[in-house]
Protein backbone atom coordinates (compact mmCIF):
# COMPACT_ATOMS: atom_id res chain seq x y z
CA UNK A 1 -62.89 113.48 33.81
CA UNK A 2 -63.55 113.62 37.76
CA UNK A 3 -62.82 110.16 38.45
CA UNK A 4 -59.13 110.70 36.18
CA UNK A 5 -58.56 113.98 38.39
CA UNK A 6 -59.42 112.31 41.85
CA UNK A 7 -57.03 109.18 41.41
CA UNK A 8 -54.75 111.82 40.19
CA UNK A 9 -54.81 113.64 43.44
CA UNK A 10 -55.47 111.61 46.06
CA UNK A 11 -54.31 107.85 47.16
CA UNK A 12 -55.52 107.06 50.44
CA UNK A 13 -59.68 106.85 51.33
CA UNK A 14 -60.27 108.63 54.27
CA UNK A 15 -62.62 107.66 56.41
CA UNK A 16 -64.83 109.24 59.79
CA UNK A 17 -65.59 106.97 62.24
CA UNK A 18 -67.94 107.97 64.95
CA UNK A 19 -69.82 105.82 67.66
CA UNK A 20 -69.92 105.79 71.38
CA UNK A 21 -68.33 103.98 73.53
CA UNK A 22 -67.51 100.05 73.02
CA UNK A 23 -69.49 100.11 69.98
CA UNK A 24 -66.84 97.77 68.09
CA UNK A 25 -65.10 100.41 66.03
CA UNK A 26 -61.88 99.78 66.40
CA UNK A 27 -62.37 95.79 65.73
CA UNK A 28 -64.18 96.52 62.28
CA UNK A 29 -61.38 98.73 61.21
CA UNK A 30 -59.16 95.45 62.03
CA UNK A 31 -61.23 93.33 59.98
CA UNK A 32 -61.38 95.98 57.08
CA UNK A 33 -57.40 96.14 56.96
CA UNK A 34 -57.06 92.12 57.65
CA UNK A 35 -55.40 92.85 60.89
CA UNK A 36 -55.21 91.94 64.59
CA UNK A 37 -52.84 94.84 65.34
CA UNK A 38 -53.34 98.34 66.57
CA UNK A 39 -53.28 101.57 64.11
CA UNK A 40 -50.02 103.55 63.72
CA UNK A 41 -51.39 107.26 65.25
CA UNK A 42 -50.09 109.93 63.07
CA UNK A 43 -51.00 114.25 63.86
CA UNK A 44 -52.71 116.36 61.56
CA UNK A 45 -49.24 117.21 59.71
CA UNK A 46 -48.42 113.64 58.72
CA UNK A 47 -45.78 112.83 61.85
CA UNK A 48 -46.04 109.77 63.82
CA UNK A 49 -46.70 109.91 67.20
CA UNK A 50 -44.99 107.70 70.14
CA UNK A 51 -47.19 105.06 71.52
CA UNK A 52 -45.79 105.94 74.81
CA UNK A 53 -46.81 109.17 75.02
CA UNK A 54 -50.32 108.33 73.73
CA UNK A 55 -52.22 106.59 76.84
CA UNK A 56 -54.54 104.43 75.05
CA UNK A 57 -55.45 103.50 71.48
CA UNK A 58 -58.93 103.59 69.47
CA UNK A 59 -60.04 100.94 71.63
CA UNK A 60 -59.27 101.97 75.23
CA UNK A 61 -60.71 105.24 74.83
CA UNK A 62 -58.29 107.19 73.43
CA UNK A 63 -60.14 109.79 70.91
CA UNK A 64 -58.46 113.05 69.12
CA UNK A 65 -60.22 113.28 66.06
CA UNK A 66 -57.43 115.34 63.98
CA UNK A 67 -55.86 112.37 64.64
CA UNK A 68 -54.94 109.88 61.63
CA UNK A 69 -55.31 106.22 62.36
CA UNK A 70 -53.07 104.11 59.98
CA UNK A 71 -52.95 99.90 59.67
CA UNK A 72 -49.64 99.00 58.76
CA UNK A 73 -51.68 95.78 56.76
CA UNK A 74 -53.51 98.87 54.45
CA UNK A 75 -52.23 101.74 54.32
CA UNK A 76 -54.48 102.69 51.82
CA UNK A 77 -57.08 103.83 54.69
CA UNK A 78 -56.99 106.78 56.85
CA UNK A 79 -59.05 106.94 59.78
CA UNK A 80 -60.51 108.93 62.11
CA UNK A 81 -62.05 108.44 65.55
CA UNK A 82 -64.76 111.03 67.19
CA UNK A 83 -65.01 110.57 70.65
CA UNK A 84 -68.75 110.01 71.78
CA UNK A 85 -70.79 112.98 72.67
CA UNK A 86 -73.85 110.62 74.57
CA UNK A 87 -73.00 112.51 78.24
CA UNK A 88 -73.87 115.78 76.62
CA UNK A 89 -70.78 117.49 75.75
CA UNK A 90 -71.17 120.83 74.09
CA UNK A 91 -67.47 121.17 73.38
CA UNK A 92 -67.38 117.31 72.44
CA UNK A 93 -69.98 117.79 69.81
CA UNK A 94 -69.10 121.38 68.57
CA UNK A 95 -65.16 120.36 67.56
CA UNK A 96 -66.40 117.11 65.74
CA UNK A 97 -68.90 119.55 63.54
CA UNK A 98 -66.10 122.03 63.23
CA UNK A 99 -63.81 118.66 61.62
CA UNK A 100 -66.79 117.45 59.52
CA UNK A 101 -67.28 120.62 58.04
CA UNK A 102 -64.10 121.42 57.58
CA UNK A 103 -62.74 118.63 56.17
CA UNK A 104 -65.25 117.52 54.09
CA UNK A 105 -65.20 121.25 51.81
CA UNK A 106 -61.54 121.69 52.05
CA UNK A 107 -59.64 122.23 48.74
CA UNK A 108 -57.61 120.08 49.45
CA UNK A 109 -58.19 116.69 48.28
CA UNK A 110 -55.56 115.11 50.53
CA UNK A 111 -57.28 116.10 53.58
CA UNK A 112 -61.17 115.23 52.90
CA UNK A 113 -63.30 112.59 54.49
CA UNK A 114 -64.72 110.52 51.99
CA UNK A 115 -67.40 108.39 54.20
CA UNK A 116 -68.26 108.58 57.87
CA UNK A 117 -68.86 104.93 59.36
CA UNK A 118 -71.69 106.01 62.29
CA UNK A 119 -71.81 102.75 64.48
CA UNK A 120 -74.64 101.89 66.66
CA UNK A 121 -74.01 98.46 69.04
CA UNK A 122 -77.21 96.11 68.81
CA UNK A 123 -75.75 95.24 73.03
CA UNK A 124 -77.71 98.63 73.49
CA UNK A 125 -80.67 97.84 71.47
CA UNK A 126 -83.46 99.05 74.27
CA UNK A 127 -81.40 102.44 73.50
CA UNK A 128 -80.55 102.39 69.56
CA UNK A 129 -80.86 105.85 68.61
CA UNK A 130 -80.08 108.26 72.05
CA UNK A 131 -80.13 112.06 71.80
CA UNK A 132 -76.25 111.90 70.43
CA UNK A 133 -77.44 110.13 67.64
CA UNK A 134 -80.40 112.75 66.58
CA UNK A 135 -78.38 115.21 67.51
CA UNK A 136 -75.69 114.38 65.03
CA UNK A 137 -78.29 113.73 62.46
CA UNK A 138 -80.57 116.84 62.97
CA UNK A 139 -77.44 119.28 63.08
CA UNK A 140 -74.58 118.15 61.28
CA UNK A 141 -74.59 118.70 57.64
CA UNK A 142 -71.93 116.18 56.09
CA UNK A 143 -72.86 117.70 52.36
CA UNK A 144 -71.51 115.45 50.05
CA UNK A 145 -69.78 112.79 51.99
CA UNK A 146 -72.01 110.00 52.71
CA UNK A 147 -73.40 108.91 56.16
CA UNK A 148 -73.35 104.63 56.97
CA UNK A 149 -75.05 103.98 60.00
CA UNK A 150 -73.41 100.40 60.85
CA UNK A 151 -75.34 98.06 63.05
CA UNK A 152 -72.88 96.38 64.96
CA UNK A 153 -72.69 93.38 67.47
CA UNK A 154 -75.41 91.92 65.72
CA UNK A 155 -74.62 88.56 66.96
CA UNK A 156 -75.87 89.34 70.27
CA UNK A 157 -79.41 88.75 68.82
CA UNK A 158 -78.54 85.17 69.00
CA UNK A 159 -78.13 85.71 72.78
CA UNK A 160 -81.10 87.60 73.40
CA UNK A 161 -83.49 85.42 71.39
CA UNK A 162 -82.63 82.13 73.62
CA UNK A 163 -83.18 83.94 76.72
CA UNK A 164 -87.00 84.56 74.89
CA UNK A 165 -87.47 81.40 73.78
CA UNK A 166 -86.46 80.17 77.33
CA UNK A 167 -88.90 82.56 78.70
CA UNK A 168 -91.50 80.61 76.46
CA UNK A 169 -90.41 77.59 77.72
CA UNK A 170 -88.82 75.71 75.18
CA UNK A 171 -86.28 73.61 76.40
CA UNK A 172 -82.57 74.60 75.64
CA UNK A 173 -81.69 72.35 72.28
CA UNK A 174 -85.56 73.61 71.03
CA UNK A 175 -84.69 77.62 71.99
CA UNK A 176 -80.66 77.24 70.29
CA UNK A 177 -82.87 75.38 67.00
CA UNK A 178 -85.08 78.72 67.03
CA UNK A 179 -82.37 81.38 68.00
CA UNK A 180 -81.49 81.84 64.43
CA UNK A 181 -84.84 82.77 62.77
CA UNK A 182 -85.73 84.77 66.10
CA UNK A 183 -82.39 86.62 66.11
CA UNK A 184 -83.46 87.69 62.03
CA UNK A 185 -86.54 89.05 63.77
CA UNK A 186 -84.87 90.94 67.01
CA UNK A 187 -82.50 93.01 64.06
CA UNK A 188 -85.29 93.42 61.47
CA UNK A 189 -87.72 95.48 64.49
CA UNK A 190 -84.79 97.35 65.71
CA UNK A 191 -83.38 98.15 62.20
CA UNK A 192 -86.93 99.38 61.23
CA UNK A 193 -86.95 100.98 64.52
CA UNK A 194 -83.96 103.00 63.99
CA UNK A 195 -84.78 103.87 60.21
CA UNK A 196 -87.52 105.02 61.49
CA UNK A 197 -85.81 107.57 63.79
CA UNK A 198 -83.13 108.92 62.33
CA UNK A 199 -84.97 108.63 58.43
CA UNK A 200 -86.28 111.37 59.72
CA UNK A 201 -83.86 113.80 60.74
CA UNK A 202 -82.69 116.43 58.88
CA UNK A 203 -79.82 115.11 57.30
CA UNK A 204 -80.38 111.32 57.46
CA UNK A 205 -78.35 108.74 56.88
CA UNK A 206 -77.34 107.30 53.51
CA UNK A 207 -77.30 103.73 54.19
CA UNK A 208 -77.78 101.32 57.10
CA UNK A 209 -75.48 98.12 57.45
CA UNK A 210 -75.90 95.06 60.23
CA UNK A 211 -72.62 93.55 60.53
CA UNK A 212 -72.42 90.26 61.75
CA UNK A 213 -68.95 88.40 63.07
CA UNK A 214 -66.83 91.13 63.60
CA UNK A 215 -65.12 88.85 66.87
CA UNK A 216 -63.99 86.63 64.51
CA UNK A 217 -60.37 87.35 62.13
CA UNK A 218 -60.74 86.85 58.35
CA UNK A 219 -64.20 87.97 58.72
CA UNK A 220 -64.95 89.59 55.13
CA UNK A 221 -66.27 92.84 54.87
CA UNK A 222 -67.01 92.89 51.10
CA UNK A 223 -70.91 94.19 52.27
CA UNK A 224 -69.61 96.77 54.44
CA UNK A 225 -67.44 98.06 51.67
CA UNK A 226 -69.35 97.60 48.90
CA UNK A 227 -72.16 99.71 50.74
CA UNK A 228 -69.39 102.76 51.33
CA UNK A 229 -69.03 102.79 47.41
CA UNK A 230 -72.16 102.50 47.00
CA UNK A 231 -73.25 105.71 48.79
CA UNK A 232 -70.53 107.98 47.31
CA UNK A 233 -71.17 109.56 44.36
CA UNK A 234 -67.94 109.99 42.42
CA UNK A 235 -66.97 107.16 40.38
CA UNK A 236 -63.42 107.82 41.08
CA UNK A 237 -63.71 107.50 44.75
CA UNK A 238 -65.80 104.48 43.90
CA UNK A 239 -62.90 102.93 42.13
CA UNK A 240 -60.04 104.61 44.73
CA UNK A 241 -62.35 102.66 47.71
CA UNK A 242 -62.28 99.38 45.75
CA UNK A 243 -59.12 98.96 44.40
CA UNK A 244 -57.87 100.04 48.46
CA UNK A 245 -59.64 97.15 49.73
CA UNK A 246 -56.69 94.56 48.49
CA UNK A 247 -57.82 91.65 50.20
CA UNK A 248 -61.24 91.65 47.65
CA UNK A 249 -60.50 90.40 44.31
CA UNK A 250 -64.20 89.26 43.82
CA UNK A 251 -65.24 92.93 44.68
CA UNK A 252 -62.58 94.87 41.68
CA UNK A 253 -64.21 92.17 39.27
CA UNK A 254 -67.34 93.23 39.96
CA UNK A 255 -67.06 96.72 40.34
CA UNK A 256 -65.16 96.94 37.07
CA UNK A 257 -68.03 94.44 36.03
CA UNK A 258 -71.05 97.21 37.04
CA UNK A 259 -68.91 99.52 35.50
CA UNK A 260 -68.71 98.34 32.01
CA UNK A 261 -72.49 97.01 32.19
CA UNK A 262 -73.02 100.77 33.06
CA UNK A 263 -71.93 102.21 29.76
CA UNK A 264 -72.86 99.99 27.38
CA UNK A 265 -76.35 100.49 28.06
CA UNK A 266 -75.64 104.37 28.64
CA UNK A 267 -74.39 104.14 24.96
CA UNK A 268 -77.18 102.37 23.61
């Protein structure tokens, strides 16, 4: 009956996105919609704003988390952008609690958040989890809506590991033959590393992610997605989630697949 009542009322997933700065957010909502273009910004109330009045988009700092980002390619998605709090700002931190809260308990079904996407850049790896990060996860209580920390800019683990294997003194062709296996190593410490942090916090994360190729367009994000619906836990957000991510065919078979799987054995 709750998954029949929340496709009844709602038809757009709504999603928190939350990072610091150049963490890759904006590019992984591009790659989630199948898009190179920039969101349509729209206020809390549902009008569009002018691009001209806005100076600068998701990407070039531009961060008012009432805010509704919308990709013309899916409009399915609703997003939202939290400035990062890493210099220490009170008033920064305070209003994105105040949204959270707010809009993840509101009666109104139209307005909740359904997942926040937390992204953490691997280019800052020496610096994974800084006092933003435990902050957020020591003092803001998302209830029900799921936390995904996302790992992103993975790739520069490639870079990294043939500057090591340099160090080591392989010769170049050697290092580039070794960078992928090393890379697999660099992410597995500093995933661990980070689980290890924020795992225990007070309100920890539900899931962590390391996406890989982000730069590149057409890049599928059937893992990053299938993860979101993973973590929630309402079937018909599950199935609102999937069936919003057009571009997956594969993913609706198997989610329908699960699904069925799922109640015969319930039934037996």
């Amino acid at each position: 009956m709750k998954a029949r009542e929340y496709m009844a009322d709602i038809n757009r997933f709504r999603v928190l996105v939350m990072g610091r700065a150049n963490a890759g957010k904006t590019t992984i909502l591009q790659r989630v919609c199948n898009t190179v273009d920039k969101p349509e910004i729209f206020d809390g109330k549902g009008k569009k704003i002018d691009k001209a009045v806005v100076q600068g988009t998701l990407g070039r700092g531009y961060h008012n988390i009432e805010h509704e980002l919308v990709f013309q390619s899916n409009p399915g998605y609703v997003f939202h952008d939290s400035s990062g709090f890493e210099a220490g700002s009170t008033q920064q931190f305070d209003n994105m609690k105040k949204f959270v809260i707010s809009h993840a308990t509101t009666n109104s079904l139209q307005n909740r958040i359904h997942a926040i996407w937390y992204c953490i850049p691997m280019t800052d790896y020496e610096r994974t989890v800084t006092a933003a990060e435990q902050k957020f996860f020591n003092e803001c209580n998302t209830g029900h809506v799921p936390v995904v920390v996302l790992l992103t800019k993975v790739d520069f683990f490639h870079l990294v590991a043939i500057e090591e294997l340099l160090d080591e003194g392989l010769e170049m062709e050697e290092a580039k033959r070794g960078a992928i296996a090393r890379a697999s190593q660099l992410l597995e410490k500093w995933q661990v590393h980070i689980r290890h942090i924020l795992d225990q916090c007070k309100f920890p994360p539900k899931f962590y992610l390391p996406l890989t190729k982000m730069h590149e367009e057409g890049t599928d994000c059937a893992a990053l997605i299938q993860c979101t619906a993973s973590a929630l836990n309402e079937e018909g957000l599950e199935r609102l989630l999937i069936s919003t991510q057009q571009s997956s065919i594969a993913l609706c078979i198997e989610f329908a697949m699960r699904k069925v799987v799922g109640r015969i054995l319930r039934d037996r």
